[in-house]
Protein backbone atom coordinates (compact mmCIF):
# COMPACT_ATOMS: atom_id res chain seq x y z
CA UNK A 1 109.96 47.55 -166.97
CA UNK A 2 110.43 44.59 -168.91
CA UNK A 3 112.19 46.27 -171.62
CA UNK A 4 115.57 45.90 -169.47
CA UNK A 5 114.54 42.37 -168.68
CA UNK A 6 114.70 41.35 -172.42
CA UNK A 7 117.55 44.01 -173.32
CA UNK A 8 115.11 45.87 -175.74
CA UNK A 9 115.53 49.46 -176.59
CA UNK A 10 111.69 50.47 -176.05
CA UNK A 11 108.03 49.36 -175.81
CA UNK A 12 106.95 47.10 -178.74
CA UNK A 13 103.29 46.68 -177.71
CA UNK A 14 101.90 50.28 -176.59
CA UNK A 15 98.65 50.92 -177.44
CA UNK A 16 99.16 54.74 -178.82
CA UNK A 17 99.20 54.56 -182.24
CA UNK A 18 102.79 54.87 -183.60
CA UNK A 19 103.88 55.16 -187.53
CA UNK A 20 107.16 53.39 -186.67
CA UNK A 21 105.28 50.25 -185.92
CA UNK A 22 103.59 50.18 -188.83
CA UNK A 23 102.74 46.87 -190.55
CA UNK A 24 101.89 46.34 -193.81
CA UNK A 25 99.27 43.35 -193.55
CA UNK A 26 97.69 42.18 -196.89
CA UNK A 27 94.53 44.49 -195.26
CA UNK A 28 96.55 47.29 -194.45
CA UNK A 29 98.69 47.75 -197.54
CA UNK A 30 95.57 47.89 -199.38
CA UNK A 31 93.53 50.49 -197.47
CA UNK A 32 97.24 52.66 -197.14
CA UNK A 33 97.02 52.15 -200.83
CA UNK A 34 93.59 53.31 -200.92
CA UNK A 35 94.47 56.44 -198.74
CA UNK A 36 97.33 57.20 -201.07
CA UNK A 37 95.24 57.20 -204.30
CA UNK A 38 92.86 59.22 -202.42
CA UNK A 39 95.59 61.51 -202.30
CA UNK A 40 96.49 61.47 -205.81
CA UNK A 41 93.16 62.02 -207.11
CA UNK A 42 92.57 65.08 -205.04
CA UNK A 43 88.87 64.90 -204.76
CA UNK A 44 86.01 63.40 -203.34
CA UNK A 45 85.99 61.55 -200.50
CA UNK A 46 87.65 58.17 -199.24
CA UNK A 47 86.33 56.11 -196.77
CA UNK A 48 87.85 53.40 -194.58
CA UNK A 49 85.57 51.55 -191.97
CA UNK A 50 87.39 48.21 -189.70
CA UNK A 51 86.52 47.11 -186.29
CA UNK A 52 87.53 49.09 -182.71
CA UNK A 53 91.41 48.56 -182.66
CA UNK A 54 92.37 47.50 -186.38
CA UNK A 55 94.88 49.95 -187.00
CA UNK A 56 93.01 52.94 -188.59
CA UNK A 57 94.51 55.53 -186.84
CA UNK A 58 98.22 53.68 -187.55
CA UNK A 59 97.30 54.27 -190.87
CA UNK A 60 96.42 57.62 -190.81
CA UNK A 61 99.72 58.34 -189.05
CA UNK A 62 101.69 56.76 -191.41
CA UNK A 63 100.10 58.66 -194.02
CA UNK A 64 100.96 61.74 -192.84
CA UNK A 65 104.81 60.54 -192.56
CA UNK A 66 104.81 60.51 -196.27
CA UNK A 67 102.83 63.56 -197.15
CA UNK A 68 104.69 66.77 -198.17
CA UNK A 69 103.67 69.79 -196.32
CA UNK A 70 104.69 72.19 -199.34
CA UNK A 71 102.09 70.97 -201.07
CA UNK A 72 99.59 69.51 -199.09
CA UNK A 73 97.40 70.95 -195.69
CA UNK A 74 96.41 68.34 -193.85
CA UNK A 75 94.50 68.47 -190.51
CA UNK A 76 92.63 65.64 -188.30
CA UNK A 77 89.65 65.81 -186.66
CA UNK A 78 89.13 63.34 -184.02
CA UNK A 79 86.42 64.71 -181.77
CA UNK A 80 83.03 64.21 -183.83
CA UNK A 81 80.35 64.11 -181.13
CA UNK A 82 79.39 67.28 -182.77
CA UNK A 83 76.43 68.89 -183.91
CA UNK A 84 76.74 69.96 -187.77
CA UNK A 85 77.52 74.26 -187.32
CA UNK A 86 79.79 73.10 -184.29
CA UNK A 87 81.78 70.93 -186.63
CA UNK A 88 82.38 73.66 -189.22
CA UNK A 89 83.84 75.55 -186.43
CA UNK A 90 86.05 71.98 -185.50
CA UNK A 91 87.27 71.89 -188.63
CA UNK A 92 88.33 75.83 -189.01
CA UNK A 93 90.17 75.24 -185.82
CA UNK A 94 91.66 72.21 -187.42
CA UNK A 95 93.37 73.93 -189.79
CA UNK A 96 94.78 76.27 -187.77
CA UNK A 97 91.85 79.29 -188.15
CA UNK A 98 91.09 81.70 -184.68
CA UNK A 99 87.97 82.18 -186.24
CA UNK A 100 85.36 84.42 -184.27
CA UNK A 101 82.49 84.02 -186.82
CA UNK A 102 79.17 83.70 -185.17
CA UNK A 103 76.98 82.51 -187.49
CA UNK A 104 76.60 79.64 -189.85
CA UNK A 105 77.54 82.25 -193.52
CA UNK A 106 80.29 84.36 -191.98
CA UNK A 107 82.06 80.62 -190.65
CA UNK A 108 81.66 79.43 -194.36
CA UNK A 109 83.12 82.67 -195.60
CA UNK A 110 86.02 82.42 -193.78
CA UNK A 111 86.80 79.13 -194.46
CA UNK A 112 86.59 79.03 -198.03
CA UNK A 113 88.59 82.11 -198.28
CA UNK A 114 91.06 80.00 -196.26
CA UNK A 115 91.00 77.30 -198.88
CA UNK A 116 91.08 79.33 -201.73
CA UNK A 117 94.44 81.26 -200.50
CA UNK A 118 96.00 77.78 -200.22
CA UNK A 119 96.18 77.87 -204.36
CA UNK A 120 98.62 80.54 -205.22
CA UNK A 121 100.97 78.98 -202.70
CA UNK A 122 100.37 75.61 -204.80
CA UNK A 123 98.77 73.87 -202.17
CA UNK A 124 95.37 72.23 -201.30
CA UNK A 125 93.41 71.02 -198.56
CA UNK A 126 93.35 67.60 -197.00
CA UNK A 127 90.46 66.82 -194.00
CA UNK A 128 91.36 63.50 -192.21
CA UNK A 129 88.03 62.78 -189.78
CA UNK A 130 88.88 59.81 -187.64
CA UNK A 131 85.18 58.24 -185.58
CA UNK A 132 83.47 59.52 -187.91
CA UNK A 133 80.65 56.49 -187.16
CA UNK A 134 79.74 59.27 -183.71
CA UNK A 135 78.33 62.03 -186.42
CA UNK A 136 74.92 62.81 -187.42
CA UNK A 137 73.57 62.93 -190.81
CA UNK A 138 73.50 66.75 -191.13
CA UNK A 139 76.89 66.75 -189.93
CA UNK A 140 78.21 64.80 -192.64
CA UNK A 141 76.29 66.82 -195.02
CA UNK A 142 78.42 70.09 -194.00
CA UNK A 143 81.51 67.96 -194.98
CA UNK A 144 79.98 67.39 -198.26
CA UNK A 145 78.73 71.01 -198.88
CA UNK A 146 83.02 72.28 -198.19
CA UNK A 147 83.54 69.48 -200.80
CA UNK A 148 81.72 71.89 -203.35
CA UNK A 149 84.08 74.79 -202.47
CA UNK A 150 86.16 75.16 -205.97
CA UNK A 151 88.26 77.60 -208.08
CA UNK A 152 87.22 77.23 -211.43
CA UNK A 153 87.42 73.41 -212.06
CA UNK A 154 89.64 72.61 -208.76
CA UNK A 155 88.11 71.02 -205.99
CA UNK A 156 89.61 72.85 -202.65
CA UNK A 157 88.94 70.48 -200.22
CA UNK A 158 89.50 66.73 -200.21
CA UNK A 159 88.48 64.42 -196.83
CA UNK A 160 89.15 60.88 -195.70
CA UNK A 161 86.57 59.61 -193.46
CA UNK A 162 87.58 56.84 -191.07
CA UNK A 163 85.03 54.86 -188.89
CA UNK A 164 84.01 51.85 -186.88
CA UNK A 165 81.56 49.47 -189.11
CA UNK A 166 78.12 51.66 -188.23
CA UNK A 167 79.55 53.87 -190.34
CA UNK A 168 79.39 51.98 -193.47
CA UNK A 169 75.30 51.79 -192.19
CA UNK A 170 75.28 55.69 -191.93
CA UNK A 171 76.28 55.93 -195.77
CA UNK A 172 73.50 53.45 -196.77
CA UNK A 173 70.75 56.30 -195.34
CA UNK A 174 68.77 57.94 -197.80
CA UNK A 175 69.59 61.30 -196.62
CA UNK A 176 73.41 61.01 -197.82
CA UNK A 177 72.68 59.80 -201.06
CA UNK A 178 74.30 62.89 -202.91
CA UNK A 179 77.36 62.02 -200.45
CA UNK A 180 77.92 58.54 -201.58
CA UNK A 181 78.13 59.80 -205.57
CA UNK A 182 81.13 61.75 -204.45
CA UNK A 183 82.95 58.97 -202.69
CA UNK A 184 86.14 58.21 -204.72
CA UNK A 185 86.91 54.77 -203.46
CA UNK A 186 86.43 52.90 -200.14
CA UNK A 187 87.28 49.90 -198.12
CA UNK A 188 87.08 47.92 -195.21
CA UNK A 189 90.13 46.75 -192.38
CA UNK A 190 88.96 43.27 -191.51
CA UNK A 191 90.98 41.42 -189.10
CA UNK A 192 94.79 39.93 -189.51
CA UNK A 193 95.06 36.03 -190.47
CA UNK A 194 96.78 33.92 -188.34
CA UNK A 195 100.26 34.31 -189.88
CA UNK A 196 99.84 38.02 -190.06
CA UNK A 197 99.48 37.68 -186.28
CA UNK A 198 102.80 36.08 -185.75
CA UNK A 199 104.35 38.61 -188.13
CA UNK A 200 102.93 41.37 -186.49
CA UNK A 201 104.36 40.47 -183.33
CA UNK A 202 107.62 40.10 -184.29
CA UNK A 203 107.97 42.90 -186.44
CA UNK A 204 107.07 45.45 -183.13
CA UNK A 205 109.85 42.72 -181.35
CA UNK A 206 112.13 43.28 -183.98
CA UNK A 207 111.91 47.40 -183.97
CA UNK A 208 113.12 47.60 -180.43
CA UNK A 209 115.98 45.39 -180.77
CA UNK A 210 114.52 41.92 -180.43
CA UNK A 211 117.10 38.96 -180.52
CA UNK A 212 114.42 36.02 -179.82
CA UNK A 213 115.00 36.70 -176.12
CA UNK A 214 112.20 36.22 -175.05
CA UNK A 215 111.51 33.12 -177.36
CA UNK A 216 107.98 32.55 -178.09
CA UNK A 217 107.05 28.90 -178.49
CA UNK A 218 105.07 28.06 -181.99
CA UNK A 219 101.63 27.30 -179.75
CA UNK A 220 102.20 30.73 -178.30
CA UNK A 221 101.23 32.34 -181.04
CA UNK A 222 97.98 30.54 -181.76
CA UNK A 223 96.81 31.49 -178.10
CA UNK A 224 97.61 34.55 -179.09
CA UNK A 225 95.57 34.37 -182.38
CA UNK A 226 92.90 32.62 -180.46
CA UNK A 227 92.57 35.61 -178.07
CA UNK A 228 93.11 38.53 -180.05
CA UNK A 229 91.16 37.00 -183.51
CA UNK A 230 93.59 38.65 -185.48
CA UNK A 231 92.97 42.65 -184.00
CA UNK A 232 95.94 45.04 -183.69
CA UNK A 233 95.14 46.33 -180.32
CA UNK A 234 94.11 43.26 -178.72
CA UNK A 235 97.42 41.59 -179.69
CA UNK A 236 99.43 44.77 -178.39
CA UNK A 237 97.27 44.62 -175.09
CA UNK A 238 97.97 40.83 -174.69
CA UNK A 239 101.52 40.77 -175.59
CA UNK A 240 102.11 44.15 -173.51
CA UNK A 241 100.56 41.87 -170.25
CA UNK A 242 102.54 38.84 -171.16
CA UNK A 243 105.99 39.74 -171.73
CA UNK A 244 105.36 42.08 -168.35
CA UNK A 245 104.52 38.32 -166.56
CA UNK A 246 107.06 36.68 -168.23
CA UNK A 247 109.81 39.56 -166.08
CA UNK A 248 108.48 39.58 -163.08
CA UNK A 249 108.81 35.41 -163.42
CA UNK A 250 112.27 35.81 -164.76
CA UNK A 251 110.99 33.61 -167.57
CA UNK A 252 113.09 33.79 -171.52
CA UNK A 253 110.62 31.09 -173.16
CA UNK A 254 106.60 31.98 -173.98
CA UNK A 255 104.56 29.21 -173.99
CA UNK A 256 101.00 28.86 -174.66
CA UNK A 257 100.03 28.26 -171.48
CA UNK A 258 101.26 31.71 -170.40
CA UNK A 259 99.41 33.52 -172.95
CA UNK A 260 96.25 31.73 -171.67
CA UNK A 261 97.09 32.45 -168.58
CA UNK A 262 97.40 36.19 -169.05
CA UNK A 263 94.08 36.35 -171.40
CA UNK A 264 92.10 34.64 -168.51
CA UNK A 265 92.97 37.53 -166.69
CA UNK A 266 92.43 39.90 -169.54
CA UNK A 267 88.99 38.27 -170.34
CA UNK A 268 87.72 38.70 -166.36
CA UNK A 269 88.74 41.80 -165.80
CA UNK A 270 86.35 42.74 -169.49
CA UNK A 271 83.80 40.57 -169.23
CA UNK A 272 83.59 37.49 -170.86
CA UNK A 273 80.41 38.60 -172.55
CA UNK A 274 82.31 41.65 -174.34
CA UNK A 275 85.03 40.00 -175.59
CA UNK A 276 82.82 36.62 -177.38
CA UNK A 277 80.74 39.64 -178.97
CA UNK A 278 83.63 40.79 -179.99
CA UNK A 279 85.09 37.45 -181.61
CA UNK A 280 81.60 37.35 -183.44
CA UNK A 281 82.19 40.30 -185.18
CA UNK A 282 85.59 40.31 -186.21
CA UNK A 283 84.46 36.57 -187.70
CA UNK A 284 81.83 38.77 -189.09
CA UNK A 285 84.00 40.98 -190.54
CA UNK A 286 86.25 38.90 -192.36
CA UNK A 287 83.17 37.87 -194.47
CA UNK A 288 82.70 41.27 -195.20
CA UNK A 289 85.87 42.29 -196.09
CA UNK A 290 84.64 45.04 -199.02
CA UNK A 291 82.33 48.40 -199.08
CA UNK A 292 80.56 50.78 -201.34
CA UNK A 293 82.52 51.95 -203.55
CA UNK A 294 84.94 49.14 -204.30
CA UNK A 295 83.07 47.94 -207.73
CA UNK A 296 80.63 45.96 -206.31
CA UNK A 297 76.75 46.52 -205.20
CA UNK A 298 75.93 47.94 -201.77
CA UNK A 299 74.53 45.08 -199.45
CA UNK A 300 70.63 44.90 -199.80
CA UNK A 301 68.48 44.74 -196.78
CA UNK A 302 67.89 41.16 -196.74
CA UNK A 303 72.07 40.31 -196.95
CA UNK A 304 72.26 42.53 -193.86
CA UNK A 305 69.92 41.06 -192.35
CA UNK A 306 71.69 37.54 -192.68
CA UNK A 307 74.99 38.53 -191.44
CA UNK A 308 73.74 40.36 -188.70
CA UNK A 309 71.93 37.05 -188.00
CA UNK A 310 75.38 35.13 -188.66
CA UNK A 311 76.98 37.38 -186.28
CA UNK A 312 74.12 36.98 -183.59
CA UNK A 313 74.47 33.74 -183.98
CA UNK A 314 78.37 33.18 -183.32
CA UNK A 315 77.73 35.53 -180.15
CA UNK A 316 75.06 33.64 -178.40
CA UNK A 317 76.70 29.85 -179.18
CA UNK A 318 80.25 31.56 -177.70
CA UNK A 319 78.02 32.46 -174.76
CA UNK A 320 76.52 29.11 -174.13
CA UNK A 321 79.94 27.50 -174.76
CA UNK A 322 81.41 29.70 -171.61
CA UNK A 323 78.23 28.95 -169.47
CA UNK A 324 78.30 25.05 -170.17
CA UNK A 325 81.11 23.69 -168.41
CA UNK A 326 79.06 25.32 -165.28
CA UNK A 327 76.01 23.58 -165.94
CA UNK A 328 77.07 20.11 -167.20
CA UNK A 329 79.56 19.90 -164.57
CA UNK A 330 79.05 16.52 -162.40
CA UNK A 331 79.34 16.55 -158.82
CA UNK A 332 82.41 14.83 -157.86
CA UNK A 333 80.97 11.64 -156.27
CA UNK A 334 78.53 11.08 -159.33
CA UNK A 335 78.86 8.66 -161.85
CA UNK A 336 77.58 9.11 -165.11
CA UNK A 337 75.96 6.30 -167.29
C-alpha cells in the first residue's frame, strides 16, 4: 500500500527472508564468510548461533545464491522437532529421496548409497539444518554418524547447523563431545550497532527505488535503534508499521516521534515484558559475540553463570523502569517536598 505512496518499486521491510536484501554488517560478512569456508573445506561441521530474527536464514539464502549446483547438493532442513530415526528420514526427503525404508539400517543404506553416487558425477553433499536449538541430543548424534559416511579419504556429507543461542548450550553437553571435535569453525550473529541500523534501513530503501522520499529525520533512526536494539527483524517489523502510518497520514518526513509512536503500539500489542527480555539479551549478546570453535576456550560454568546473571539483571531493572512511572506517580493536587 504504501509502496505507491512513496513511488517505490516493492516492499523494503518484509519479514520473509530475501537474498536480495542482503546486508553485509561487520557480523554478517563474517559468519557468510564463515559459511563460505565451511564450504571450501568440505568437511565437518559449521555452526552459526544469533538471537530470534538476526538474519540467519538471510544468510543461508544468500549462500545458496552463490553455490553451484554442478558441483554441490545442497538441501535445508527446517523442521527439527524431530525424534533422531524420524530425522534420518527428514533429511532423505531433503535431498530429494522417496525412500520407503522401514527401519533404522535399510534408511542408512539408502542414503549413503545416495551420497556415494554423488562422486562420479563430481559432486558432494551439503546439509543446511536451520533451528537446530529444537533437536535432541540423539538427534544430533545421527547428523554426526552421516558425517562418517566416506569413500576412501572423502568425507560425503558436510552440514551447517544454524540455531538460536540454546544451541551453543546443547554443544557444551557431555553427550556430544565427539560432535564438537568435528566442528570446523563456528560463530555467533550478535546484534547490528547503531550505524549498521541506519545502513540497514536504507540499503532495503534503496533496493526498491528509494529517493529519500520518505525522509527520515537523524533522531528517527535512534528510536529506531532504541526499539529494535540493533535486530534485523525487529527493524523490518518497525519500519514495515511506520512507513504504512506515515501513508495513511500523507506524511514525506519521519520523525522520532513517529517511530515511538508506532513502537508503543508494537510494544502493547507484545507485551512489554517480552520485548525488555528481549533487549536484555541482545545486550547480552553483544558481550558474547564468539563460540566454540573460534580459537578461544568454551565458557566455564561459573562465566555462564555471570552473564546469565548480567542478563537477569538488565531484564528485571527494564521491568521496574516500565512499572515506576505508575508507582511514583503523584496525584495531581499533591505537592511534593
Amino acid at each position: 500500500m504504501y509502496e505507491t505512496f512513496f513511488g517505490l518499486t516493492g516492499k523494503p521491510f518484509q519479514l520473509n527472508p530475501d537474498p536480495a536484501f542482503f546486508f553485509g554488517s561487520r557480523g554478517h560478512k563474517r559468519a557468510f564468510a564463515y559459511l563460505q569456508y565451511g564450504v571450501h573445506q568440505s568437511e565437518g561441521f559449521i555452526i552459526i548461533t544469533g538471537e530470534v530474527g538476526a538474519g540467519k536464514t538471510t544468510l543461508v539464502r544468500n549462500l545458496l545464491e552463490h553455490i553451484d549446483p554442478t558441483h554441490l547438493v545442497a538441501a535445508q532442513l527446517v523442521s527439527t522437532q524431530l525424534e533422531a530415526e524420524d530425522l534420518l528420514r527428514a533429511v532423505a526427503i531433503a535431498f530429494g529421496l522417496t525412500t520407503r525404508a522401514v527401519d533404522k539400517a535399510q534408511l542408512l543404506a539408502e542414503l549413503e548409497a545416495f551420497l556415494v553416487s554423488l562422486v562420479p558425477q563430481g559432486k558432494r553433499a551439503l546439509l543446511i539444518v536451520d533451528e537446530a536449538q529444537n533437536l535432541s541430543g540423539r538427534a544430533i548424534e545421527e547428523l554426526r554418524m552421516l558425517s562418517n559416511f566416506q569413500l576412501g579419504s572423502q568425507g560425503l556429507l558436510q552440514s551447517f547447523l544454524l540455531g538460536q543461542p540454546e544451541l551453543r548450550q546443547l554443544m557444551q553437553s557431555p553427550e556430544l563431545q565427539q560432535l564438537r571435535q568435528r566442528v570446523t569453525a563456528s560463530y555467533h550473529l550478535g546484534p547490528m550497532d547503531r550505524a549498521e541500523s541506519q545502513a540497514y534501513v536504507e540499503h532495503r530503501l534503496r533496493h526498491v527505488g528509494w529517493s529519500s522520499d520518505p525522509r527520515f529525520e537523524d533522531g528517527a533512526f535512534d528510536a529506531i535503534y532504541s526499539f529494535s536494539a540493533g535486530i534485523p527483524r525487529r527493524i523490518n517489523t518497525l519500519c514495515n508499521r511506520v512507513l504504512l502510518a506515515a501513508a495513511l497520514s500523507e506524511k514525506h518526513d519521519i520523525t522520532a516521534s513517529d517511530v515511538n509512536a508506532t513502537a508503543d503500539e508494537i510494544k502493547f500489542e507484545l507485551g512489554a515484558a517480552n520485548i525488555a527480555v528481549a533487549d536484555a539479551w541482545a545486550a547480552a549478546a553483544k558481550l558474547d559475540g564468539l563460540g566454540f570453535g573460534d580459537g578461544k576456550p568454551a565458557l566455564g560454568l561459573e562465566d555462564r553463570v555471570v552473564r546469565l546473571e548480567r542478563a537477569m539483571t538488565a531484564t528485571l531493572d527494564l521491568l521496574q523502569q516500565m512499572r515506576r512511572p505508575a508507582a511514583t506517580a503523584s496525584p495531581p493536587d499533591q505537592v511534593e517536598g
